[in-house]
C-alpha atoms as a PDB file:
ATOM      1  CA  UNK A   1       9.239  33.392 -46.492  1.00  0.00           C
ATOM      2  CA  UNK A   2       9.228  29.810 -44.584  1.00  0.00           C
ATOM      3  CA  UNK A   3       6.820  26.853 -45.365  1.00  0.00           C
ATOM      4  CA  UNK A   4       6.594  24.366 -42.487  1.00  0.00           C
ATOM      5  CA  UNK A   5       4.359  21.056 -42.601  1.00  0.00           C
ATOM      6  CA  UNK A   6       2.530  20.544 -39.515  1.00  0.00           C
ATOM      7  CA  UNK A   7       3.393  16.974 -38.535  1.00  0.00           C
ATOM      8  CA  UNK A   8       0.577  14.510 -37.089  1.00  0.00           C
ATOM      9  CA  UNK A   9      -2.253  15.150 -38.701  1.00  0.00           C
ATOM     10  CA  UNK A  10      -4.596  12.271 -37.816  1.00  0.00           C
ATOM     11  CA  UNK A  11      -6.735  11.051 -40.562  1.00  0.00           C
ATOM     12  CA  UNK A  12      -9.704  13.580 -41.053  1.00  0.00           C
ATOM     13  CA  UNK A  13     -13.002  11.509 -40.564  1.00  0.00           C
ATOM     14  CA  UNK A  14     -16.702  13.433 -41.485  1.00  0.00           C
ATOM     15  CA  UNK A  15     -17.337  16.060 -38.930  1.00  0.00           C
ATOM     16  CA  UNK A  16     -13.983  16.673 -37.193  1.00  0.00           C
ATOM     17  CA  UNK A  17     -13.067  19.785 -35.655  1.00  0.00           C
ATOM     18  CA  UNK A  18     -10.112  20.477 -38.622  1.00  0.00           C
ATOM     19  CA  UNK A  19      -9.585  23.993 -36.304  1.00  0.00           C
ATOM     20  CA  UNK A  20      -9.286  22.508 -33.593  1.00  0.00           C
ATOM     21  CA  UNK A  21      -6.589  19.761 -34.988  1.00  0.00           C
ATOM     22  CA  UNK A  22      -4.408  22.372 -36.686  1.00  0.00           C
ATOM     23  CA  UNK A  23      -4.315  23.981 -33.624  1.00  0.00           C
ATOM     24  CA  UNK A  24      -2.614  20.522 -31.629  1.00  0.00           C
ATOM     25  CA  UNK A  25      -0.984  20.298 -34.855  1.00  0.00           C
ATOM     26  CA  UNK A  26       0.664  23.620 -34.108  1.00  0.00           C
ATOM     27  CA  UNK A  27       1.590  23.075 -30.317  1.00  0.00           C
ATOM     28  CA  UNK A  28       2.666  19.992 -31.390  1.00  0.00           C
ATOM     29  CA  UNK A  29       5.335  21.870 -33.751  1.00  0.00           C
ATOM     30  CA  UNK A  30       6.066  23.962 -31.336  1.00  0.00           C
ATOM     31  CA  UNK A  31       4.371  26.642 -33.268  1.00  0.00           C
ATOM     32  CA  UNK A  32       2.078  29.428 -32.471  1.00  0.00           C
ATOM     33  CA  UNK A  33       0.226  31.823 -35.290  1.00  0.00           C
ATOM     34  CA  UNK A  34       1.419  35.015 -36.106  1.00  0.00           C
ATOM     35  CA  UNK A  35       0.273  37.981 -37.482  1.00  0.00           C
ATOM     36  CA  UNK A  36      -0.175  37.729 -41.322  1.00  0.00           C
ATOM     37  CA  UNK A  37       0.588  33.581 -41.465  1.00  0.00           C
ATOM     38  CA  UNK A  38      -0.818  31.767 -43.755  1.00  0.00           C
ATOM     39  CA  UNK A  39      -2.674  28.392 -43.343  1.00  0.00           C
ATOM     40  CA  UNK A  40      -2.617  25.856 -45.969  1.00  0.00           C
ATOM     41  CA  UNK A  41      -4.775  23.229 -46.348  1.00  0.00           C
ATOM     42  CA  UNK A  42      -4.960  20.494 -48.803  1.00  0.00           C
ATOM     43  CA  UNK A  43      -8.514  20.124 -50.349  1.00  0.00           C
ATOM     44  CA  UNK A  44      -8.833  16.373 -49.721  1.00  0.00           C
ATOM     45  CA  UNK A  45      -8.864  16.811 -45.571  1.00  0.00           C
ATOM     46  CA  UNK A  46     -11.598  19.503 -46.047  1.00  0.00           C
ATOM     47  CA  UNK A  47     -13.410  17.467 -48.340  1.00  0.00           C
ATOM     48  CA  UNK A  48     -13.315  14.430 -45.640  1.00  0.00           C
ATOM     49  CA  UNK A  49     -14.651  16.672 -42.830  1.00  0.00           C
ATOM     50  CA  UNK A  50     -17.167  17.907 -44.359  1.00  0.00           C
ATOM     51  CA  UNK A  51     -18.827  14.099 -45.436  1.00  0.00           C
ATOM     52  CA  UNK A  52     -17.756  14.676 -49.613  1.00  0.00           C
ATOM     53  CA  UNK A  53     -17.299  10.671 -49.244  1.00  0.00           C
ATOM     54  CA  UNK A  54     -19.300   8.595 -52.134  1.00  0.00           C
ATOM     55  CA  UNK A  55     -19.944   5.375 -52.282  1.00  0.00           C
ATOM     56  CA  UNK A  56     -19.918   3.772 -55.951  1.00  0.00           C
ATOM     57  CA  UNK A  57     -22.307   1.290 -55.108  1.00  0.00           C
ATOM     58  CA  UNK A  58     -25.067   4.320 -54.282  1.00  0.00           C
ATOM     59  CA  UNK A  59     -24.362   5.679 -57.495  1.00  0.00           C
ATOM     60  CA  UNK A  60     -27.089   5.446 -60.271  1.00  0.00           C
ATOM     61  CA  UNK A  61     -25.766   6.273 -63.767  1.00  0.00           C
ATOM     62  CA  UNK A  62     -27.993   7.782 -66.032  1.00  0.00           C
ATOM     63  CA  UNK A  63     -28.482   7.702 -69.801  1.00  0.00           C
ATOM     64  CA  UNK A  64     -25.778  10.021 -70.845  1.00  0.00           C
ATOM     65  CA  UNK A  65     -23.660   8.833 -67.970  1.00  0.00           C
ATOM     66  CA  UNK A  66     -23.704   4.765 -69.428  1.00  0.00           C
ATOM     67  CA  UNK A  67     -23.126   6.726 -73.345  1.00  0.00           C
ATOM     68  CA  UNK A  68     -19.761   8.270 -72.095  1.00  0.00           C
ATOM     69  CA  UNK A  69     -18.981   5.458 -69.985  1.00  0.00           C
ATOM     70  CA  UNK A  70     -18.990   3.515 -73.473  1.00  0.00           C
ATOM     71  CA  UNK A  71     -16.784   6.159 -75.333  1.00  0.00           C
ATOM     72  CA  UNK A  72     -14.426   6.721 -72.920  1.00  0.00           C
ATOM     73  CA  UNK A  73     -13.930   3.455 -71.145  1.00  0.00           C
ATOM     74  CA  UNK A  74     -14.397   4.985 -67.305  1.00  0.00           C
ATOM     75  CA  UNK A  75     -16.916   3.364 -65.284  1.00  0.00           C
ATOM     76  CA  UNK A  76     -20.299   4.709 -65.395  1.00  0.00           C
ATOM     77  CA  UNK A  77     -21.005   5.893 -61.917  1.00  0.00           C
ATOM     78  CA  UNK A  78     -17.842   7.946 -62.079  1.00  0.00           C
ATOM     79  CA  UNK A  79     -19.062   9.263 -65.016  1.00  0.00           C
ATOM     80  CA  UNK A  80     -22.249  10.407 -63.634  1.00  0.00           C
ATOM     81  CA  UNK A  81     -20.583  11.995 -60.493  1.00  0.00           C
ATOM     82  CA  UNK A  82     -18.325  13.757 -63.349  1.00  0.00           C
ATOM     83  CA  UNK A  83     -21.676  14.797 -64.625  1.00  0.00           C
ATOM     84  CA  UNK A  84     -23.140  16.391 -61.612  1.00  0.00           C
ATOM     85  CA  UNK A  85     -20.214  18.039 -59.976  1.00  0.00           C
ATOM     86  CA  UNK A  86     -19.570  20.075 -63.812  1.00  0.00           C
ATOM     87  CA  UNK A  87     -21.603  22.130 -65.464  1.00  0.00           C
ATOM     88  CA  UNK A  88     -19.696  21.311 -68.489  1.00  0.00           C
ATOM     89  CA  UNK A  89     -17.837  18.580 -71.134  1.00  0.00           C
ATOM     90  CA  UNK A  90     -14.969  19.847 -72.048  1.00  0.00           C
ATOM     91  CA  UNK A  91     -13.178  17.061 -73.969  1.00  0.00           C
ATOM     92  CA  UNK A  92     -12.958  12.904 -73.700  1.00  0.00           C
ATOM     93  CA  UNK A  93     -10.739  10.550 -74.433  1.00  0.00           C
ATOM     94  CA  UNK A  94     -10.341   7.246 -73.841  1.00  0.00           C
ATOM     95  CA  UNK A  95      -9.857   7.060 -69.306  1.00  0.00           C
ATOM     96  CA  UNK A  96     -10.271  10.983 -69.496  1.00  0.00           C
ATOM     97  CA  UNK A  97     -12.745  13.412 -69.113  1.00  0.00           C
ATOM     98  CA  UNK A  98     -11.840  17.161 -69.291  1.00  0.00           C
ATOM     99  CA  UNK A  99     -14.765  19.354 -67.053  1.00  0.00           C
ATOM    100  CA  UNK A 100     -15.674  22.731 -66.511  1.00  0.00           C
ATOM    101  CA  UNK A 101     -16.131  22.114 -62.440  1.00  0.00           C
ATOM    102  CA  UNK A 102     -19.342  23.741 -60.430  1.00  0.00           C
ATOM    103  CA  UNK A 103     -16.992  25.864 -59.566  1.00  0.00           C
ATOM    104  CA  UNK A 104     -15.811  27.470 -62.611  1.00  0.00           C
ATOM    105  CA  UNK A 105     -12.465  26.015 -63.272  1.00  0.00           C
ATOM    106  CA  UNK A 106     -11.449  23.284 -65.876  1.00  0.00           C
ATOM    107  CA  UNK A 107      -9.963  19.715 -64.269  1.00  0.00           C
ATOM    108  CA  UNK A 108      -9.627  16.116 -65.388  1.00  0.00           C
ATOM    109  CA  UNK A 109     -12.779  14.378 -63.935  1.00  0.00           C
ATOM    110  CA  UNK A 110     -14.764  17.129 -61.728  1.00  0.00           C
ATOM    111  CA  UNK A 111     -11.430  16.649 -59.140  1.00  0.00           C
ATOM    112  CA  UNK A 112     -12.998  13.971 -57.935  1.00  0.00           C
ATOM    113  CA  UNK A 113     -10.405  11.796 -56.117  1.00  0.00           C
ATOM    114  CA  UNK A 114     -10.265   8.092 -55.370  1.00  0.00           C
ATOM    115  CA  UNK A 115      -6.656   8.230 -53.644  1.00  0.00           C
ATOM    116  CA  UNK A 116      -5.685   8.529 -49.587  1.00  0.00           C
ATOM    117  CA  UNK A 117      -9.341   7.848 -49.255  1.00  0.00           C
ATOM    118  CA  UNK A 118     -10.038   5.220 -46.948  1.00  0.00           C
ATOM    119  CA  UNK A 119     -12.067   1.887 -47.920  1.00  0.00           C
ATOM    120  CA  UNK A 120     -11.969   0.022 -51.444  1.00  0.00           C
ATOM    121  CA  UNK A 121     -11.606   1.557 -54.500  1.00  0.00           C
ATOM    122  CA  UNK A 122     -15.701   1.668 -54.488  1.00  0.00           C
ATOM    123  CA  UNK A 123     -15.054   5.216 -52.546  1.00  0.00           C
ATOM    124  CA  UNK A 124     -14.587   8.101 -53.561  1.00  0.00           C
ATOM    125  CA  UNK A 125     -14.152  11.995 -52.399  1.00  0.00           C
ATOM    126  CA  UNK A 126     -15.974  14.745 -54.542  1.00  0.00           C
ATOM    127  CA  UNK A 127     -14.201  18.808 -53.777  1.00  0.00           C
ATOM    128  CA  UNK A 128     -15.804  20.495 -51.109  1.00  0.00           C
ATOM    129  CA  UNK A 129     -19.627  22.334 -51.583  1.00  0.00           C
ATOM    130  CA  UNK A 130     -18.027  26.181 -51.617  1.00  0.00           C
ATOM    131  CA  UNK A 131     -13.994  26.070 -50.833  1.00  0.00           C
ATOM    132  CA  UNK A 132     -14.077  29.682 -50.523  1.00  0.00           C
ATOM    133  CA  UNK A 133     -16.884  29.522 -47.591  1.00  0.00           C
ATOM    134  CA  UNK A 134     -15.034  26.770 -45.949  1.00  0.00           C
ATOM    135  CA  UNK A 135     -11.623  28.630 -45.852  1.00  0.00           C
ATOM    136  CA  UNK A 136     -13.473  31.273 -44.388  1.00  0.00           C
ATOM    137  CA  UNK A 137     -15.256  29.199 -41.698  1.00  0.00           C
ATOM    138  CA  UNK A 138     -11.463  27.745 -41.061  1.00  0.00           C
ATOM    139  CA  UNK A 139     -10.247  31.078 -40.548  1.00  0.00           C
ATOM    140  CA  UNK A 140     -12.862  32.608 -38.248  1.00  0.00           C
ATOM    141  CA  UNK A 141     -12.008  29.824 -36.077  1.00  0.00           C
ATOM    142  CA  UNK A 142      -8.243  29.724 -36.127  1.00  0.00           C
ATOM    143  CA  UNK A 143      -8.131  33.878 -35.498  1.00  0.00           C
ATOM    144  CA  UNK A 144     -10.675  33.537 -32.716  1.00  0.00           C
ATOM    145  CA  UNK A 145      -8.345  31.022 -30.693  1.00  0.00           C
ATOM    146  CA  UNK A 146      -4.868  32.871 -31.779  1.00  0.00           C
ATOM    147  CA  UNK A 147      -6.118  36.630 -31.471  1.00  0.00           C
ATOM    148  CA  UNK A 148      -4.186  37.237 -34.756  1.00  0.00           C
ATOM    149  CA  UNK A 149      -4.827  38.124 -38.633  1.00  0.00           C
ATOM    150  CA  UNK A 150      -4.184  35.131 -40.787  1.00  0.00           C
ATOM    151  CA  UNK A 151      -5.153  34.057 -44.019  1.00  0.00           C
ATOM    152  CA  UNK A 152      -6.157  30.767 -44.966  1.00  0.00           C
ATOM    153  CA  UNK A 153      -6.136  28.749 -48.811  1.00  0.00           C
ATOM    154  CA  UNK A 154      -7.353  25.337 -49.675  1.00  0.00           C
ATOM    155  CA  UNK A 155      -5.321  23.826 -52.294  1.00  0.00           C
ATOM    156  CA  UNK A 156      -5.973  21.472 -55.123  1.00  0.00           C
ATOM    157  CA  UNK A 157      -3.393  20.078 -57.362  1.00  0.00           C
ATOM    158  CA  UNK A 158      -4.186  20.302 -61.435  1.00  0.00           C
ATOM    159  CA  UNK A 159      -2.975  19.541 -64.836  1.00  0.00           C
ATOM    160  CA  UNK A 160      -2.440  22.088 -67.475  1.00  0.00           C
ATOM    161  CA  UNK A 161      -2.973  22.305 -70.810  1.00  0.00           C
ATOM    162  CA  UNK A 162       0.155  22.137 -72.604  1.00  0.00           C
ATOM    163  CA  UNK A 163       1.934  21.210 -70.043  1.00  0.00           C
ATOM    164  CA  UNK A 164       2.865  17.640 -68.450  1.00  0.00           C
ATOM    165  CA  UNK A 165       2.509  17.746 -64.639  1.00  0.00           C
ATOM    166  CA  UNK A 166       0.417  18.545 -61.767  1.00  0.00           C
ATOM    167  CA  UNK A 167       0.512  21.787 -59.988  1.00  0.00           C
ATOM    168  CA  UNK A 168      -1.007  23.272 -56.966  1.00  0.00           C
ATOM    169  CA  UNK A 169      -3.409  25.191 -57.502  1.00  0.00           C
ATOM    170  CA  UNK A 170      -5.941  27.316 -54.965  1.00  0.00           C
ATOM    171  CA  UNK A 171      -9.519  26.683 -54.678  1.00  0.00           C
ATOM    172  CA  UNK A 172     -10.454  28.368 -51.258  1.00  0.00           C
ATOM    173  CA  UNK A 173      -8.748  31.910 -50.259  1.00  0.00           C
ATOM    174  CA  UNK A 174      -9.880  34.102 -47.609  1.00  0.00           C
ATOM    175  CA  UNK A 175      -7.860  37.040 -45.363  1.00  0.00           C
ATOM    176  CA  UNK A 176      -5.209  37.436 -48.587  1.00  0.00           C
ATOM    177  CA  UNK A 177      -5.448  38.459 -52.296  1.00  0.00           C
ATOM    178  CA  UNK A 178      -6.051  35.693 -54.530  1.00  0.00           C
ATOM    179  CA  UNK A 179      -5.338  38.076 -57.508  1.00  0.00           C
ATOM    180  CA  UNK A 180      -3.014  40.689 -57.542  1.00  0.00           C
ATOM    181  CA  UNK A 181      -3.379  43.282 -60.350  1.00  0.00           C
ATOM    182  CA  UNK A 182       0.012  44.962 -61.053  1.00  0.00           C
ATOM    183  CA  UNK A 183      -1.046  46.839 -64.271  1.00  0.00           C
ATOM    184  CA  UNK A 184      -0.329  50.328 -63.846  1.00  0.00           C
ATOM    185  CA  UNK A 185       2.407  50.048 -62.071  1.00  0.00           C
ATOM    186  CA  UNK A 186       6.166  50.600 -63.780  1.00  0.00           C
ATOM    187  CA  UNK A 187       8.622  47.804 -64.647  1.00  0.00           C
ATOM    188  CA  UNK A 188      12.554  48.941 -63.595  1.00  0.00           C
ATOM    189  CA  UNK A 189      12.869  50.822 -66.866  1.00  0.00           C
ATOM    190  CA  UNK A 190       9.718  53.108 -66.213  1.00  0.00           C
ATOM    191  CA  UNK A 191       7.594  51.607 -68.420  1.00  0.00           C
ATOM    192  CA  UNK A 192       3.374  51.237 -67.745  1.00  0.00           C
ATOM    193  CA  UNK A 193       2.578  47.444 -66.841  1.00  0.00           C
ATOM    194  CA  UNK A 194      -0.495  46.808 -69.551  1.00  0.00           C
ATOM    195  CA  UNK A 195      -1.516  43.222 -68.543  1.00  0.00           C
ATOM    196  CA  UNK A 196       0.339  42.209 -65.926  1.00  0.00           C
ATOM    197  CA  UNK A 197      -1.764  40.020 -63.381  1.00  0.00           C
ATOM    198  CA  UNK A 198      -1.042  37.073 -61.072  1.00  0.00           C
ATOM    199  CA  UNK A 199      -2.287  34.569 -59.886  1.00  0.00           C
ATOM    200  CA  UNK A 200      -1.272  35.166 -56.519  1.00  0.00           C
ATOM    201  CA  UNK A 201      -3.029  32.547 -54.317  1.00  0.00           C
ATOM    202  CA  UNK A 202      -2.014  29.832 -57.510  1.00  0.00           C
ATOM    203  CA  UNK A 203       1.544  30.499 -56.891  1.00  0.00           C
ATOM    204  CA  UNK A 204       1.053  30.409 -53.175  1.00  0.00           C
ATOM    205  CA  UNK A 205      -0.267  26.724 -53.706  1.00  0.00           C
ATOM    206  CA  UNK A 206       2.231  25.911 -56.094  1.00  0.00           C
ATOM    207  CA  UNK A 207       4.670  26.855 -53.362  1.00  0.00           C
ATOM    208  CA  UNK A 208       3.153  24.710 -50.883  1.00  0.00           C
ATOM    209  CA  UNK A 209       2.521  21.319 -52.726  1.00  0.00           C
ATOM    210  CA  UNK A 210       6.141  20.850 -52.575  1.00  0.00           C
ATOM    211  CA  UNK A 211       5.801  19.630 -49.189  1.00  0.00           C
ATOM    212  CA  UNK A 212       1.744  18.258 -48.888  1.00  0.00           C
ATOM    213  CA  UNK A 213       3.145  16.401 -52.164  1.00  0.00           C
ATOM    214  CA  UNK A 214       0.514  13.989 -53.746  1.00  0.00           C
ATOM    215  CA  UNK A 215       1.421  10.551 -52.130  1.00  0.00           C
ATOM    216  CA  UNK A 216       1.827   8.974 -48.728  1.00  0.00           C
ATOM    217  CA  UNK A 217       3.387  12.108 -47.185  1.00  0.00           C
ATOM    218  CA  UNK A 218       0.687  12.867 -44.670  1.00  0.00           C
ATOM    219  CA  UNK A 219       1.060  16.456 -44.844  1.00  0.00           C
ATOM    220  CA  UNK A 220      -1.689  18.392 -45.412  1.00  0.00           C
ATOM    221  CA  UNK A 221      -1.639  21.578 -43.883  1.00  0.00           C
ATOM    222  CA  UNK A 222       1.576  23.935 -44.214  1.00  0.00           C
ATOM    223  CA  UNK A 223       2.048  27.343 -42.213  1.00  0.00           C
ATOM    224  CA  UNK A 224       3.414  29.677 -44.701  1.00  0.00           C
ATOM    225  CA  UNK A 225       4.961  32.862 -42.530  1.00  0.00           C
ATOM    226  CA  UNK A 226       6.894  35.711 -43.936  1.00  0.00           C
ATOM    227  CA  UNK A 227       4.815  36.345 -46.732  1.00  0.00           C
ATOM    228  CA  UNK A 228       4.212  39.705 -47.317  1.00  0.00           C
ATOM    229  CA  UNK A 229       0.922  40.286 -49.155  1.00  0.00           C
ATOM    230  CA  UNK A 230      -1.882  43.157 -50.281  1.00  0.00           C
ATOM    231  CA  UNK A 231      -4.286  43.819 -47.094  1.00  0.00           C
ATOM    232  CA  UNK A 232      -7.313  42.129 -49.719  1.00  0.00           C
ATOM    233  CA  UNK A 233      -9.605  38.988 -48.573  1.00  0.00           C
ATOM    234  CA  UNK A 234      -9.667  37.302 -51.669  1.00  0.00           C
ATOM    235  CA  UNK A 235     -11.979  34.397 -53.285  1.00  0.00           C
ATOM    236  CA  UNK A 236     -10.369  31.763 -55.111  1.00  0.00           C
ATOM    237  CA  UNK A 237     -13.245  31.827 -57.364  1.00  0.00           C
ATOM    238  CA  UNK A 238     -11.494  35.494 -58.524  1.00  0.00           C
ATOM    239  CA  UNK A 239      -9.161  33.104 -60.313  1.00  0.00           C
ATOM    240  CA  UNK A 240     -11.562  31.455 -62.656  1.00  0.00           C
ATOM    241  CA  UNK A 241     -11.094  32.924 -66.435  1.00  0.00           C
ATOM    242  CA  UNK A 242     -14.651  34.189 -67.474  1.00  0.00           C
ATOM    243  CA  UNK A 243     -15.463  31.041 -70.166  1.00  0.00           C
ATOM    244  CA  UNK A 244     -16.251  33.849 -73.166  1.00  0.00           C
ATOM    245  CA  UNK A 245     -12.617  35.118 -73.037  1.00  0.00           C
ATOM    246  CA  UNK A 246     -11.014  31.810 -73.193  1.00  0.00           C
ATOM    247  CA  UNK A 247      -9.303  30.759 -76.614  1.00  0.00           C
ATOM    248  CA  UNK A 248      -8.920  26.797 -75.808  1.00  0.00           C
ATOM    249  CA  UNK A 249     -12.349  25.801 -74.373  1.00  0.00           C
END
């Protein structure tokens, strides 16, 4: 397996064609997509096409938003975004909130992100609407130009508990597995695998944040090739633990 970062990505502005720019990216690279590549691409870019952009100033907090502003220190109208992008409160502390996102999985603050985003720090970026749908849109676009099969994942980068350090993680998977389950199957001394699952797409992420990286690396979309995977079109939302079987919510 190879990971290559697509050099030259311009800065994604609402309603750019992000298709059409990892294509250029591609020529640019020298590259062309191949049967059963991979296209990774960082959350934040996605987000910024499709207008997630926030102003502070057009944020009104409400009650319970100015309450937890006052217990945890954070401004208010970050709160309240906090607040509509989760359906749930996980934990607080003072600068932190802990969420159960829209879209099913726990992060600090709703993932909403106030870095590489341009303006003051009055701006902000919220995740997209529905990852999954928008890796899917990517897709049909990219395999219509290239002719070939390709998967596409959206990645996100997230704490754990337990555990100092962000990862990459996926939160948009379409044309490969984003779960693989290998129970059934035989370890190499014959014996049944009882609960073995992975997080396939997660570790595919994982992979790839070692070269989008976090900072002022400008690399937000990585062709993965090589990888062989299960013929499954995943969801990243396959990922998220059902909240009832959880032991640390």
């Amino acid at each position: 397996m190879t990971l290559c970062a697509l050099p030259g990505i311009p800065v994604v502005r609402p309603g750019d064609d992000l298709p059409r720019m990892i294509l250029e990216a591609l020529a640019r690279a020298g590259e062309r997509l191949q049967e059963g590549d991979i296209l990774s691409v960082t959350s934040k870019i996605v987000s910024k096409a499709e207008g997630r952009i926030v102003r502070l100033a057009e944020v009104v907090p409400s009650e319970r938003a100015l309450d937890l502003s006052r217990q945890t220190g954070k401004d208010a109208r970050l709160v309240e975004l906090n607040l509509r992008e989760s359906v749930e409160i996980s934990r607080t502390a003072p600068n932190i909130m802990v969420t159960r996102h829209r879209l099913g999985f726990v992060s600090a603050n709703a993932g909403i992100d106030q870095s590489n985003v341009d303006g003051t720090d009055e701006t902000v970026l919220l995740l997209p609407v529905d990852p999954d749908e928008s890796a899917r849109r990517i897709r049909a676009a990219l395999q219509a130009a290239a002719k070939v099969r390709i998967g596409v994942l959206i990645t996100d980068s997230h704490g754990r508990p337990f555990r100092l350090g962000n990862v990459g993680v996926a939160i948009g998977v379409a044309g490969f597995p984003a779960v693989v389950d290998l129970r059934g199957g035989v370890d190499m001394f014959g014996r049944v695998l009882r609960v073995s699952v992975q997080g396939y797409a997660d570790m595919v992420a994982s992979a790839v944040c070692l070269l989008t990286g976090e900072g002022a690396e400008g690399l937000p979309v990585v062709l993965v090739r090589g990888l062989r995977y299960p013929d499954i079109d995943g969801r990243a939302s396959e990922l998220n633990r059902p909240p009832e079987t959880s032991l640390y919510r």
